[in-house]
PDB file of N, CA and C in Angstrom:
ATOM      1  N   UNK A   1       0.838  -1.162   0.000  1.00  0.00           N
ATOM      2  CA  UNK A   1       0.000   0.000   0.000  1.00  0.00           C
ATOM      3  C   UNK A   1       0.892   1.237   0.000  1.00  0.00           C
ATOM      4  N   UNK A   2       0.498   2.231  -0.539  1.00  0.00           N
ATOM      5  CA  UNK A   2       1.009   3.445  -0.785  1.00  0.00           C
ATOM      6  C   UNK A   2       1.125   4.395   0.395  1.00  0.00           C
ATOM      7  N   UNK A   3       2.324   4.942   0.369  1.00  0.00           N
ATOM      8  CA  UNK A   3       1.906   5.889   2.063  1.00  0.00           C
ATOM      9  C   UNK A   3       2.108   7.368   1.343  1.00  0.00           C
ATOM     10  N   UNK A   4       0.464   7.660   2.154  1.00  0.00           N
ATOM     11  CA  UNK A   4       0.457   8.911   1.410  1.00  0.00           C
ATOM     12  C   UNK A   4       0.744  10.479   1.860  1.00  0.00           C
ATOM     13  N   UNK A   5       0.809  11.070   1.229  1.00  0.00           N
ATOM     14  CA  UNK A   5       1.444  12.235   1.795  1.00  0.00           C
ATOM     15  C   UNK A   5       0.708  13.505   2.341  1.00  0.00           C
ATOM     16  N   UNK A   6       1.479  14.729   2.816  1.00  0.00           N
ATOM     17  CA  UNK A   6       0.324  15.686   3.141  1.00  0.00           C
ATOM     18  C   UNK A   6       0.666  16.600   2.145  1.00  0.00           C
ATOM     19  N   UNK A   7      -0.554  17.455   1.840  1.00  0.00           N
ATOM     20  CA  UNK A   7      -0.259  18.887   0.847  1.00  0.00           C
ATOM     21  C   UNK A   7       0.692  19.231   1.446  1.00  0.00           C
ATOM     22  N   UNK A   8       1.701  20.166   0.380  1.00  0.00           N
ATOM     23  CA  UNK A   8       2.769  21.132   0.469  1.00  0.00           C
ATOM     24  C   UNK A   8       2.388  22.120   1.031  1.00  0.00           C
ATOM     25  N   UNK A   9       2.715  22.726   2.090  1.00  0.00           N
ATOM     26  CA  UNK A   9       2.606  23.722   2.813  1.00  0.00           C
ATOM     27  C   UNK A   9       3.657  25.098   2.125  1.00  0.00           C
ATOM     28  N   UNK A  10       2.565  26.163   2.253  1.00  0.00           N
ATOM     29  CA  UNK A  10       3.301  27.302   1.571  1.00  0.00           C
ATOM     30  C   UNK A  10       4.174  27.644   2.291  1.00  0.00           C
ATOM     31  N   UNK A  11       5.403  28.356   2.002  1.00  0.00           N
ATOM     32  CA  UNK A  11       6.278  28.763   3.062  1.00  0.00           C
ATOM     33  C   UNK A  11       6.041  30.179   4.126  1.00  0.00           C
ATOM     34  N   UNK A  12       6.513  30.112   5.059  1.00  0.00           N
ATOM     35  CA  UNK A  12       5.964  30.976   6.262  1.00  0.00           C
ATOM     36  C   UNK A  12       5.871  32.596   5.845  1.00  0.00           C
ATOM     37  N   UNK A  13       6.588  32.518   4.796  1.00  0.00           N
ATOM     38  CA  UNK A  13       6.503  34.235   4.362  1.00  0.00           C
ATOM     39  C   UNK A  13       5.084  34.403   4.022  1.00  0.00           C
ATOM     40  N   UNK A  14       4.571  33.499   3.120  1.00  0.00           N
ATOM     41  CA  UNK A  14       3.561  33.879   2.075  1.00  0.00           C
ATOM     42  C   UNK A  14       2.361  33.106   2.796  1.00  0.00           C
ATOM     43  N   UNK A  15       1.823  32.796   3.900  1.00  0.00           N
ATOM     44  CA  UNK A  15       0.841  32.040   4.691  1.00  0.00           C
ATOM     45  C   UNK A  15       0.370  33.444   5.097  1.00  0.00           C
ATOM     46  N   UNK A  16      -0.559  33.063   5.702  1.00  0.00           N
ATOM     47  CA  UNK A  16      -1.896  33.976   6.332  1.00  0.00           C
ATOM     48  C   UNK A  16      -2.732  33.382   7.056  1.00  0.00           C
ATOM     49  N   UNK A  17      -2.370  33.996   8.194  1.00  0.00           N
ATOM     50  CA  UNK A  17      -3.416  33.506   9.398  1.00  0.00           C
ATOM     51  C   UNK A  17      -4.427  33.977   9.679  1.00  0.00           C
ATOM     52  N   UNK A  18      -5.694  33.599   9.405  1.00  0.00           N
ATOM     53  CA  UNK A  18      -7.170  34.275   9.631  1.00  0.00           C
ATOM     54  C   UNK A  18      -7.896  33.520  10.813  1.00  0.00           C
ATOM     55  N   UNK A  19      -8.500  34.102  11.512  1.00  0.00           N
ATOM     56  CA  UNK A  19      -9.403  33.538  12.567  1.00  0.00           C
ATOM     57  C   UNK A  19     -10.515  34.414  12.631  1.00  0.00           C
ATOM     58  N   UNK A  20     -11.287  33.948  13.090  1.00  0.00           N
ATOM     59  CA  UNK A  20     -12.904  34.358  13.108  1.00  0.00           C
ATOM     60  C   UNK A  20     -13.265  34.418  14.904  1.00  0.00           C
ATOM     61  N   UNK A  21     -14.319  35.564  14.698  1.00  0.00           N
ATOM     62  CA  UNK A  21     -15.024  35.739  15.910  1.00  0.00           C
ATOM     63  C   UNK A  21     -16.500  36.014  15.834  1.00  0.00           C
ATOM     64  N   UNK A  22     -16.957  35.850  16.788  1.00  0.00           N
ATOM     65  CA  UNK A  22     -18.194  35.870  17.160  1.00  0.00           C
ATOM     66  C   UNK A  22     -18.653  37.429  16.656  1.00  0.00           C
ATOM     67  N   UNK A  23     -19.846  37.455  15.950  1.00  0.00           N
ATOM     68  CA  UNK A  23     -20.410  39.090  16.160  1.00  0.00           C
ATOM     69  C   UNK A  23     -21.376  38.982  17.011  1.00  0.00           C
ATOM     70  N   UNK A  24     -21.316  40.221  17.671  1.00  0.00           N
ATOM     71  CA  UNK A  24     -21.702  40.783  19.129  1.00  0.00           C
ATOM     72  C   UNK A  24     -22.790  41.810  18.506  1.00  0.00           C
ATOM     73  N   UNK A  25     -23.834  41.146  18.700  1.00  0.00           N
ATOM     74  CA  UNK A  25     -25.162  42.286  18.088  1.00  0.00           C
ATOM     75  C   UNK A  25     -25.910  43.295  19.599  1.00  0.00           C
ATOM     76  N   UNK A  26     -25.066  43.571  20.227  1.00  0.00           N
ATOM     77  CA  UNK A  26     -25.430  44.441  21.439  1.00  0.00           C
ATOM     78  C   UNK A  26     -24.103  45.465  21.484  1.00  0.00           C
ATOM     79  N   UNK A  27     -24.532  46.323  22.176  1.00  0.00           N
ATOM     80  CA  UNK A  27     -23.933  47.581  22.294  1.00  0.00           C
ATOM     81  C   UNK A  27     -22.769  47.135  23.370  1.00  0.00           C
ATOM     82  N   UNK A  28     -21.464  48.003  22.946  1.00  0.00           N
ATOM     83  CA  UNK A  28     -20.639  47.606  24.662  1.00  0.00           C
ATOM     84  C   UNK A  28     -21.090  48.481  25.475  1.00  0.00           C
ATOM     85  N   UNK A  29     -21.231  48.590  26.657  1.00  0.00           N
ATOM     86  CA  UNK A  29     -21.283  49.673  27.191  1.00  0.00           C
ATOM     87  C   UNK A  29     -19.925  50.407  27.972  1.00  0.00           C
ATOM     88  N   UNK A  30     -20.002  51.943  27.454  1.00  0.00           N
ATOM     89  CA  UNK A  30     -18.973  52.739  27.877  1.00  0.00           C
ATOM     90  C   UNK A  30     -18.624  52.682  29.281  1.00  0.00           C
ATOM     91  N   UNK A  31     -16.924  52.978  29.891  1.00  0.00           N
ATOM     92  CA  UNK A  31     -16.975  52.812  31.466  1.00  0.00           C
ATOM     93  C   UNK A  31     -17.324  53.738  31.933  1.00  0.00           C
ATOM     94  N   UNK A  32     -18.246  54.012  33.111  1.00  0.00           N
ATOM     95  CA  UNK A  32     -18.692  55.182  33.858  1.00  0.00           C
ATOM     96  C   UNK A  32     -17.366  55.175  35.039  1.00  0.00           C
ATOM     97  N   UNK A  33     -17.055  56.992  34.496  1.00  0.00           N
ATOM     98  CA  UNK A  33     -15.903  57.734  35.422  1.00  0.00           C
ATOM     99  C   UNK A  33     -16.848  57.977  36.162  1.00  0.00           C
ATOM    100  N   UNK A  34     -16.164  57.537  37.581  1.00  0.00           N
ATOM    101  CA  UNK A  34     -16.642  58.139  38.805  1.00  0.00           C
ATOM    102  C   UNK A  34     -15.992  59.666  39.018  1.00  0.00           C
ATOM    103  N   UNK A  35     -16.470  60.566  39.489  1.00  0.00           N
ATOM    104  CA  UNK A  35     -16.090  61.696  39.838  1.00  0.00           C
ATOM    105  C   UNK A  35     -14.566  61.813  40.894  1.00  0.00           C
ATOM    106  N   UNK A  36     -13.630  62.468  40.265  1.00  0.00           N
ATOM    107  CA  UNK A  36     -12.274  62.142  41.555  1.00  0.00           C
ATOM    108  C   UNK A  36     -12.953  63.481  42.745  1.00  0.00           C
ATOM    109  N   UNK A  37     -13.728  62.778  43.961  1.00  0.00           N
ATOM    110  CA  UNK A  37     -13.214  64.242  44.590  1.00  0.00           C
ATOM    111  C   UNK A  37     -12.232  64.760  45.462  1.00  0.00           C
ATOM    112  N   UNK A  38     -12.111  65.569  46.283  1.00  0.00           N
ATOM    113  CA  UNK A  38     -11.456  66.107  47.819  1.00  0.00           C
ATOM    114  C   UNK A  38     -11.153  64.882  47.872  1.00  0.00           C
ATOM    115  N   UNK A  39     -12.336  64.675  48.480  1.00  0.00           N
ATOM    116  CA  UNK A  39     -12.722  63.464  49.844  1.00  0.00           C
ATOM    117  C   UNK A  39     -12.162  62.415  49.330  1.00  0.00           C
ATOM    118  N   UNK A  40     -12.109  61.630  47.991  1.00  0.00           N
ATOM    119  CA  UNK A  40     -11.293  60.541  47.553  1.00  0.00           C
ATOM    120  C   UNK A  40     -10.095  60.592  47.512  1.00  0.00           C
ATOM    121  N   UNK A  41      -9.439  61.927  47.359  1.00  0.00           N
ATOM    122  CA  UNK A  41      -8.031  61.841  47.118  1.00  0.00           C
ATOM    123  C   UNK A  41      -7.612  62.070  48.358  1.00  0.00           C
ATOM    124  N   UNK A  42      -7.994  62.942  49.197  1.00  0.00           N
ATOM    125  CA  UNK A  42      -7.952  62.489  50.459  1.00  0.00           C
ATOM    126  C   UNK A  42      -7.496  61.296  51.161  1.00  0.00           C
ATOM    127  N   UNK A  43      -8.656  60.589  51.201  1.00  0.00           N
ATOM    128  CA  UNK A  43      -8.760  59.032  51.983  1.00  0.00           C
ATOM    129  C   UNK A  43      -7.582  58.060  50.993  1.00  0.00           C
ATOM    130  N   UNK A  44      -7.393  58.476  50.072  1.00  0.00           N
ATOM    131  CA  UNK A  44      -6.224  57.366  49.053  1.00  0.00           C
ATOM    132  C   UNK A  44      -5.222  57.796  49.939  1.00  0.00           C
ATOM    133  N   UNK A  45      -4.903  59.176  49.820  1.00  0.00           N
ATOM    134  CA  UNK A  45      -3.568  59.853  50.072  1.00  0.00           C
ATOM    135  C   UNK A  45      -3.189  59.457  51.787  1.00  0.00           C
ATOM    136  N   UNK A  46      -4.698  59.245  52.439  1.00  0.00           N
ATOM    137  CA  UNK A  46      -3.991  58.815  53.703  1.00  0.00           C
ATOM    138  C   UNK A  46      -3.898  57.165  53.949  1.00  0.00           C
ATOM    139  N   UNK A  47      -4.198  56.428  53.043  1.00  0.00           N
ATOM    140  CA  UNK A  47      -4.122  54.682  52.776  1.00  0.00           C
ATOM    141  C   UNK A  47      -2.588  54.722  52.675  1.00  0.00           C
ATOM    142  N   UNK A  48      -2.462  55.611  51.806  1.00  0.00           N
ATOM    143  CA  UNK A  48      -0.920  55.176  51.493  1.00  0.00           C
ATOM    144  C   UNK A  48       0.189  55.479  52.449  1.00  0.00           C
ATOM    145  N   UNK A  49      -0.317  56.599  53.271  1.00  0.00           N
ATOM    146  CA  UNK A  49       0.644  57.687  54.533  1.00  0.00           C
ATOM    147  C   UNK A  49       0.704  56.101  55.829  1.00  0.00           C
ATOM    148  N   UNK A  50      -0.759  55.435  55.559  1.00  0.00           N
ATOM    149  CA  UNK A  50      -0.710  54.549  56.973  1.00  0.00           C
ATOM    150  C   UNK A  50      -0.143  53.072  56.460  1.00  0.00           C
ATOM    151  N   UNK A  51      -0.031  52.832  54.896  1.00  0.00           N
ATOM    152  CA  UNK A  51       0.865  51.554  54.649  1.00  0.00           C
ATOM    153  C   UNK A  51       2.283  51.775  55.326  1.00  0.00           C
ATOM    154  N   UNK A  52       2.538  52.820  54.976  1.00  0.00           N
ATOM    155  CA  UNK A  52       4.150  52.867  55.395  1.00  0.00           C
ATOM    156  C   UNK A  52       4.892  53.133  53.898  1.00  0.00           C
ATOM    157  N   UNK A  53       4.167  52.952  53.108  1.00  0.00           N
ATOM    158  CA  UNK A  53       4.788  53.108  51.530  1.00  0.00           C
ATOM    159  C   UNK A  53       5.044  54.433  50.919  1.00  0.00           C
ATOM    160  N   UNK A  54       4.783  55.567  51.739  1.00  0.00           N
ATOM    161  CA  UNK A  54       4.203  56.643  51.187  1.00  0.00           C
ATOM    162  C   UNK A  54       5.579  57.684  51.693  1.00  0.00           C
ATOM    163  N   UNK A  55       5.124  58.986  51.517  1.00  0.00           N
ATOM    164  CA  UNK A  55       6.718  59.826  51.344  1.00  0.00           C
ATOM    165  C   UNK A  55       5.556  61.236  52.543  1.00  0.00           C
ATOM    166  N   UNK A  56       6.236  61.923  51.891  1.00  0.00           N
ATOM    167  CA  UNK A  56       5.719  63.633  52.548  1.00  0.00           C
ATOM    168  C   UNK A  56       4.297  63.419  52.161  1.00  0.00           C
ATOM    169  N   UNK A  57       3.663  64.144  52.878  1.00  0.00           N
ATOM    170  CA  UNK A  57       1.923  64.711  52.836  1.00  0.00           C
ATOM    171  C   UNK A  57       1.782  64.994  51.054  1.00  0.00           C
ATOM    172  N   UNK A  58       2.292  66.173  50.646  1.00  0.00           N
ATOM    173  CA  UNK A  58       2.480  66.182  49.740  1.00  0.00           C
ATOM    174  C   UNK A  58       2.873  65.030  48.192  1.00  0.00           C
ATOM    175  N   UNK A  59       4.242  64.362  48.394  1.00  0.00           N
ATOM    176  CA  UNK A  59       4.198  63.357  47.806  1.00  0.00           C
ATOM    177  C   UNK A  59       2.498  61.849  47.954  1.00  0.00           C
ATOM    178  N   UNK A  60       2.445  61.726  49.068  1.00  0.00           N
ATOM    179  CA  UNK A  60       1.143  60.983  48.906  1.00  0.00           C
ATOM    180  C   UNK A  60       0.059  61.721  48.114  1.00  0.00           C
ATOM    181  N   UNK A  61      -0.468  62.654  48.316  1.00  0.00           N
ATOM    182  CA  UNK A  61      -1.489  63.545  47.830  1.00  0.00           C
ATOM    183  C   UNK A  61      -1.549  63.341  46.227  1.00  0.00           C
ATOM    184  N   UNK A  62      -0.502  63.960  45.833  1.00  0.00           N
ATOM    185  CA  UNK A  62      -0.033  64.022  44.149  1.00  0.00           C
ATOM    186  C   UNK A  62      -0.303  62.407  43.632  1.00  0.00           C
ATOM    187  N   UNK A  63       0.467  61.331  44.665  1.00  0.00           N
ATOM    188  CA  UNK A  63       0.473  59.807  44.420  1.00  0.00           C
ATOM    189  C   UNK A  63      -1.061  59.672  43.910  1.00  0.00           C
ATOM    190  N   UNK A  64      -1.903  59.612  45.178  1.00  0.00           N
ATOM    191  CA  UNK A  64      -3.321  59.647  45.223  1.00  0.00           C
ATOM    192  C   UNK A  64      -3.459  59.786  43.982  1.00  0.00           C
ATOM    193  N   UNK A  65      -3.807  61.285  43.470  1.00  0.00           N
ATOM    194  CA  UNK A  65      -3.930  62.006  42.918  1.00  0.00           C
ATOM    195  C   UNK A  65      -3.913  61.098  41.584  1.00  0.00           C
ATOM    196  N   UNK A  66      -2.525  60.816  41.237  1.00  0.00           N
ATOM    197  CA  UNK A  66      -2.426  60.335  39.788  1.00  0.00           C
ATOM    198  C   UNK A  66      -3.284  58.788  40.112  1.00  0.00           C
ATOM    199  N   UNK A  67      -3.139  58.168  40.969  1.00  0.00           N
ATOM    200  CA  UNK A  67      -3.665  56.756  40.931  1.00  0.00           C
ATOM    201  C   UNK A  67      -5.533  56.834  40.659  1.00  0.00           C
ATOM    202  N   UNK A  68      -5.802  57.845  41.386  1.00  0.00           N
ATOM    203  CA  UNK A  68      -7.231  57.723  41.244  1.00  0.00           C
ATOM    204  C   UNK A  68      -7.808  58.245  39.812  1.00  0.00           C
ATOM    205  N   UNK A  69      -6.958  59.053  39.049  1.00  0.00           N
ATOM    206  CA  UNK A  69      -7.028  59.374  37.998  1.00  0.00           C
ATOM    207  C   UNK A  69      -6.987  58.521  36.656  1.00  0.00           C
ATOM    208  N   UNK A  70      -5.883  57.519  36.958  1.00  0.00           N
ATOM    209  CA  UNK A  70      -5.599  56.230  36.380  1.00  0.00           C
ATOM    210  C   UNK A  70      -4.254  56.875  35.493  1.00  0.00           C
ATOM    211  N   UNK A  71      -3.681  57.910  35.949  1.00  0.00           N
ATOM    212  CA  UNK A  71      -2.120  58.286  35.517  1.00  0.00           C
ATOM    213  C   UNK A  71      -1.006  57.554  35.845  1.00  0.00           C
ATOM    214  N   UNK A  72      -0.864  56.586  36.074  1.00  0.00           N
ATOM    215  CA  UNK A  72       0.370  55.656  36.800  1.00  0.00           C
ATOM    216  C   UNK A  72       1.488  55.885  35.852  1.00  0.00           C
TER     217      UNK A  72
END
């Protein structure tokens, strides 16, 4: 019996990889920003003063500040 072979595979330059996905017939919904206020940057700025991780009043504040913002 004959042993048979597989198709020739094109070489890796000239291949193309396609994959398929699902369509999504609903809306995404956008993320709702919570408001940064005082009072949040506040209470961050003193989380971080009572880890022990944190620097001057100032340096925490600004920290806060960018984290609650999502500036990292």
């Amino acid at each position: 019996m004959a042993k048979k072979t597989a198709p020739a595979r094109k070489p890796a330059a000239t291949r193309t990889r396609t994959t398929t996905t699902a369509v999504r017939n609903t809306t995404v919904p956008k993320a709702v920003r919570k408001e940064i206020t005082h009072e949040l940057i506040a209470k961050r700025a003193y989380e971080i003063w009572k880890s022990g991780a944190g620097g001057s009043e100032h340096d925490n504040w600004v920290r806060a500040e960018r984290e609650l913002r999502g500036n990292l």
